[in-house]
N, C-alpha and C. Protein backbone atom coordinates (compact mmCIF):
# COMPACT_ATOMS: atom_id res chain seq x y z
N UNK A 1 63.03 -37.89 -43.50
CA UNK A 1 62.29 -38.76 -42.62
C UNK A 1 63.11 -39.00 -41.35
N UNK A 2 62.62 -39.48 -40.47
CA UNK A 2 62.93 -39.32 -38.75
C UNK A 2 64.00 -40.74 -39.01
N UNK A 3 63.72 -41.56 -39.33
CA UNK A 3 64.76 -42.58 -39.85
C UNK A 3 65.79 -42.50 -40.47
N UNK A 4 66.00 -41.61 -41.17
CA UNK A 4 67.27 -41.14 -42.05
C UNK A 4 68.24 -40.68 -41.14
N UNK A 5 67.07 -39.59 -40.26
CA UNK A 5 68.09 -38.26 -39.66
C UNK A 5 68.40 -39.16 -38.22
N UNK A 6 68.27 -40.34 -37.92
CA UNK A 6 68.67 -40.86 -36.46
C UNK A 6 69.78 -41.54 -37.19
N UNK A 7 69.59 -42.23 -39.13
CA UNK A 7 71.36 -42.79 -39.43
C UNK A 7 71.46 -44.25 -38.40
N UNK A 8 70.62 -45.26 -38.02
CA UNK A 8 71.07 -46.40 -37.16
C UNK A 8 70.01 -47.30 -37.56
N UNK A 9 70.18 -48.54 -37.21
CA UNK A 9 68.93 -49.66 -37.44
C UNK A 9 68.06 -48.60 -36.39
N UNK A 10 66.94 -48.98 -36.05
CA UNK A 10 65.93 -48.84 -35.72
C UNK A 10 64.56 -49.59 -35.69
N UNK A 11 63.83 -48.78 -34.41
CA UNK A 11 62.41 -49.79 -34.16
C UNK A 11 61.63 -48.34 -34.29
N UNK A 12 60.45 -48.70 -35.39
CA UNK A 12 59.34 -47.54 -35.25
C UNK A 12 58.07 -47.75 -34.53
N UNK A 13 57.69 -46.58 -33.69
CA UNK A 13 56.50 -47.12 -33.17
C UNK A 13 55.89 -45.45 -33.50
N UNK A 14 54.21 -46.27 -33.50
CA UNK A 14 53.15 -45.37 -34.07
C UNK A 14 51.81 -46.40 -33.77
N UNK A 15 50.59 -45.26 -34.22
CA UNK A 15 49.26 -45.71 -33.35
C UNK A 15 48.78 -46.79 -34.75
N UNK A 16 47.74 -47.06 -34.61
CA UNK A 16 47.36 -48.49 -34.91
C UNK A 16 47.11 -47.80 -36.79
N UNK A 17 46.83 -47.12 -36.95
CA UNK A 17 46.26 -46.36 -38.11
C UNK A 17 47.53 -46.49 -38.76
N UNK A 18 48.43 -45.34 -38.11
CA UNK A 18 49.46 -45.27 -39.06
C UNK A 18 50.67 -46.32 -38.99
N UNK A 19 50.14 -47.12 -38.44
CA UNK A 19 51.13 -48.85 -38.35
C UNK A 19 50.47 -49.16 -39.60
N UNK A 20 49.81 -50.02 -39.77
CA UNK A 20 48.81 -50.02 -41.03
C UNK A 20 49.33 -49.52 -42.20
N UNK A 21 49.17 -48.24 -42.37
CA UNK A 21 49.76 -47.27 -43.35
C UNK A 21 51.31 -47.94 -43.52
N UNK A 22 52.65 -47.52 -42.33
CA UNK A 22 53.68 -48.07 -42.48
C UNK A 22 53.98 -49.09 -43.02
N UNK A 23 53.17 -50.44 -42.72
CA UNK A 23 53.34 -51.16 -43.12
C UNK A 23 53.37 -52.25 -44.87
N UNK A 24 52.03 -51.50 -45.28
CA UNK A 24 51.73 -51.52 -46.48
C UNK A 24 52.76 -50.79 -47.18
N UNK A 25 52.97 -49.31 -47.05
CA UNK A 25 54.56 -48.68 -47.73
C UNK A 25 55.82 -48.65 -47.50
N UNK A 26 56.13 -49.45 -46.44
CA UNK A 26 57.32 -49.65 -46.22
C UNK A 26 58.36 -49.51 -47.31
N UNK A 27 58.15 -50.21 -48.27
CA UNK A 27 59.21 -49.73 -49.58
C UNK A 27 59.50 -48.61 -49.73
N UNK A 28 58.63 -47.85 -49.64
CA UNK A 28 58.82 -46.15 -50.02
C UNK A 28 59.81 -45.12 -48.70
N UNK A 29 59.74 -46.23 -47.65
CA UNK A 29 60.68 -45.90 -46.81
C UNK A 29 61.91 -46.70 -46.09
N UNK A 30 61.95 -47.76 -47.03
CA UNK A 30 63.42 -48.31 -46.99
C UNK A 30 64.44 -47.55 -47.34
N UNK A 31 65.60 -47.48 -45.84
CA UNK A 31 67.03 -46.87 -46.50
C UNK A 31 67.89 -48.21 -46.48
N UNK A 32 68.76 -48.18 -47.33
CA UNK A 32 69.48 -49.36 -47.77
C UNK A 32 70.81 -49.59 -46.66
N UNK A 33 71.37 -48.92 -46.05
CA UNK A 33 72.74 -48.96 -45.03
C UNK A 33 71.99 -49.26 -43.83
N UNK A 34 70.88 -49.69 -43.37
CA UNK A 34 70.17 -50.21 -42.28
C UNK A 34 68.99 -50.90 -42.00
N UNK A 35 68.96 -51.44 -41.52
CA UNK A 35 67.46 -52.17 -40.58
C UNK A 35 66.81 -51.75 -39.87
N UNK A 36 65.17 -51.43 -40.76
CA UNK A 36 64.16 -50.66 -39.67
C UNK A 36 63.14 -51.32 -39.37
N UNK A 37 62.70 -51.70 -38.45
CA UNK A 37 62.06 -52.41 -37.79
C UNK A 37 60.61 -51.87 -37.43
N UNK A 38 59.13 -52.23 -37.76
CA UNK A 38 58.20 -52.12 -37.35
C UNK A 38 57.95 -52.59 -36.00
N UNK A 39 56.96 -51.87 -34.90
CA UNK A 39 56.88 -52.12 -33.60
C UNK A 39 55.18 -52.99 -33.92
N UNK A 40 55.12 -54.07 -33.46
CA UNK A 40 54.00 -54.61 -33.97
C UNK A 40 52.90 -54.55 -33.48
N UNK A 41 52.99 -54.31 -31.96
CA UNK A 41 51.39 -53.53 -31.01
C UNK A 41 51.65 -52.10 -31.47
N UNK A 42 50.74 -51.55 -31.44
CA UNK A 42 50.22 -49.77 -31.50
C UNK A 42 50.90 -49.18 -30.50
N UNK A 43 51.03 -47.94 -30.48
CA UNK A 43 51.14 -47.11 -29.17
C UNK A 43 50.10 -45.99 -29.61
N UNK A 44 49.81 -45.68 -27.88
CA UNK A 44 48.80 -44.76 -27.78
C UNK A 44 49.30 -43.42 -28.24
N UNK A 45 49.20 -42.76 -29.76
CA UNK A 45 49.96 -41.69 -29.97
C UNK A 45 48.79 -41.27 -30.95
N UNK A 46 48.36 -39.86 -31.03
CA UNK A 46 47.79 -39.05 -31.98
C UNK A 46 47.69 -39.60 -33.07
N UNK A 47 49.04 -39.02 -33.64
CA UNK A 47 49.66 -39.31 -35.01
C UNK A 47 50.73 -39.02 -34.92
N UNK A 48 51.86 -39.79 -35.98
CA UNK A 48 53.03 -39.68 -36.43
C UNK A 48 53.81 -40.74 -35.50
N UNK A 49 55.43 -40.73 -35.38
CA UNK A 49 56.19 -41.55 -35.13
C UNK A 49 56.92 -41.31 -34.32
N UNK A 50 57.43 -42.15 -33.27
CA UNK A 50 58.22 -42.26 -32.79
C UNK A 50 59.86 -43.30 -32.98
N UNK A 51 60.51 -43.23 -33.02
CA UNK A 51 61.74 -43.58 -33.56
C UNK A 51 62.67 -44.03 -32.74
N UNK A 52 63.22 -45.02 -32.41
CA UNK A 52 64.39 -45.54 -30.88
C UNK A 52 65.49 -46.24 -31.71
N UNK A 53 66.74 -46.25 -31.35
CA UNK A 53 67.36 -46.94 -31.97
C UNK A 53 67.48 -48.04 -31.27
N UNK A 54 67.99 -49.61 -32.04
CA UNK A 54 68.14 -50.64 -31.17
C UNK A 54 68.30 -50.96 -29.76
N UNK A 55 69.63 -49.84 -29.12
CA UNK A 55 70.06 -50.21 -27.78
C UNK A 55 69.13 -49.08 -26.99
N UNK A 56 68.76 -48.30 -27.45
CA UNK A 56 67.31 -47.42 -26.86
C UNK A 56 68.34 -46.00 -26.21
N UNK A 57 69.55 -45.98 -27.05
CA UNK A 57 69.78 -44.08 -26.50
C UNK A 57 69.55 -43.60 -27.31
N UNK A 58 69.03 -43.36 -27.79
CA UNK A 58 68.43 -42.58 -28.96
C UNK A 58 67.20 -42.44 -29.61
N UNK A 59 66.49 -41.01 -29.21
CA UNK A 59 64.63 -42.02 -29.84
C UNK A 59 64.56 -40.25 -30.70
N UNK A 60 63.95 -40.02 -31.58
CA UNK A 60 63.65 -38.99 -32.35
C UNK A 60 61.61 -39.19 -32.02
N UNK A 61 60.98 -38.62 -31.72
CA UNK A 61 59.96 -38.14 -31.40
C UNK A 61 59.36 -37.20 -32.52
N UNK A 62 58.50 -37.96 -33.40
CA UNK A 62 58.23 -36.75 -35.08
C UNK A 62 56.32 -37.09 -34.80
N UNK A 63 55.84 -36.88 -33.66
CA UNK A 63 54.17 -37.10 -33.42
C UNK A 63 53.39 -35.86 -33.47
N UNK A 64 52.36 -35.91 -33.65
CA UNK A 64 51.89 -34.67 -33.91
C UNK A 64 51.54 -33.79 -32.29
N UNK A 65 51.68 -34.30 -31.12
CA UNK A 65 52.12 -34.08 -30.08
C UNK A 65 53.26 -33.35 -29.53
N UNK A 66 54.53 -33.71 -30.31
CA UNK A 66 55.42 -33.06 -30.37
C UNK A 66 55.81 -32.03 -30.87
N UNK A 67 55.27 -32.14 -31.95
CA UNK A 67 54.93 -30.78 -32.63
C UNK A 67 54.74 -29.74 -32.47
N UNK A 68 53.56 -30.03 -31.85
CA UNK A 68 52.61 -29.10 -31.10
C UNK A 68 53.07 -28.50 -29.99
N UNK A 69 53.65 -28.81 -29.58
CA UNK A 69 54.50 -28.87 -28.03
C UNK A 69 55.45 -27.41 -28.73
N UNK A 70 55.99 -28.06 -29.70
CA UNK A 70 57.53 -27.36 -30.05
C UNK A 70 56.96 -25.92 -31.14
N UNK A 71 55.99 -26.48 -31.68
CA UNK A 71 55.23 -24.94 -32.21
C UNK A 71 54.67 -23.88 -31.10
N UNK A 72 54.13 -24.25 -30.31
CA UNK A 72 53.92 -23.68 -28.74
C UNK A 72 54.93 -23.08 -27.98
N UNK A 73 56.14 -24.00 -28.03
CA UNK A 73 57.45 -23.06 -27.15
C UNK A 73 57.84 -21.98 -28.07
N UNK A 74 58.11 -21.92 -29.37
CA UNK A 74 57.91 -20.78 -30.19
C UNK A 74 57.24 -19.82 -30.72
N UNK A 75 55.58 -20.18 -30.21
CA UNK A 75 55.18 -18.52 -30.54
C UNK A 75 54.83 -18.25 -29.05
N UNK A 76 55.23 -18.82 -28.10
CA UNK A 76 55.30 -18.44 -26.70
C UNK A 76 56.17 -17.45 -26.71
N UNK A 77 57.28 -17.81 -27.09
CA UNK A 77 58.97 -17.18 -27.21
C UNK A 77 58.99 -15.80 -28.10
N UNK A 78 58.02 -15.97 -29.27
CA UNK A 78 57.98 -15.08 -30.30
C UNK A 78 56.84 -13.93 -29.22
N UNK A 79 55.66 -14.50 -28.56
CA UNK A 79 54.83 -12.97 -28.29
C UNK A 79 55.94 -12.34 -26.84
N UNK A 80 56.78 -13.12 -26.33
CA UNK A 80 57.14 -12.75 -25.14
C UNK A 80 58.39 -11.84 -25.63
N UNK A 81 58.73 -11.52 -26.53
CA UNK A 81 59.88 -10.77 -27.27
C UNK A 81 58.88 -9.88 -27.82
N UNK A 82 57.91 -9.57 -28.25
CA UNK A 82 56.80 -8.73 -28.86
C UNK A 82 56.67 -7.88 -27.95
N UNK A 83 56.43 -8.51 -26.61
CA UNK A 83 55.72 -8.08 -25.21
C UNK A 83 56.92 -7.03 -24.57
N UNK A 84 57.55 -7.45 -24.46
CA UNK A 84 59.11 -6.83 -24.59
C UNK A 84 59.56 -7.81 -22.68
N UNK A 85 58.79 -8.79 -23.13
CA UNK A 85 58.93 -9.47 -21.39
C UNK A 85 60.39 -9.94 -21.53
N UNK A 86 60.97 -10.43 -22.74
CA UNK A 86 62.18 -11.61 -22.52
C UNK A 86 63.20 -10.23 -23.68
């Protein structure tokens, strides 16, 4: 989980749906060496999470936006090596 792998207290933010969701299971995503914090308005996001740590250098981005983004720069990368362009 995006919380584990940032390792710091933390504030989660996510869209109104999966706040909801978070909130009700939170147990199932308590880590014990920190404090994670629900963001209590929504943000305008697809789906999935966004992740900041307290003092805000650090944000892990796990939305289905991002994703998408980062599955895209790779089969961009993958036909342009096919193509024999790169």
């Amino acid at each position: 989980m995006s919380v584990q792998k940032l390792g710091e207290e933390c504030i989660v933010y996510a869209n109104e749906k999966d706040l909801a969701y978070l909130k009700e299971n939170m147990e199932q995503f308590a880590v014990e060496s920190f404090k994670v914090k629900l963001e209590k308005s929504p943000v305008d996001l697809v789906g999935g999470v966004t992740i900041m740590n307290l003092n805000g250098t650090k944000t892990i981005h796990n939305t289905l936006d991002s994703r998408l983004k980062e599955a895209k720069r790779r089969l961009s990368a993958t036909v342009a090596e096919k193509l024999g362009v790169i």
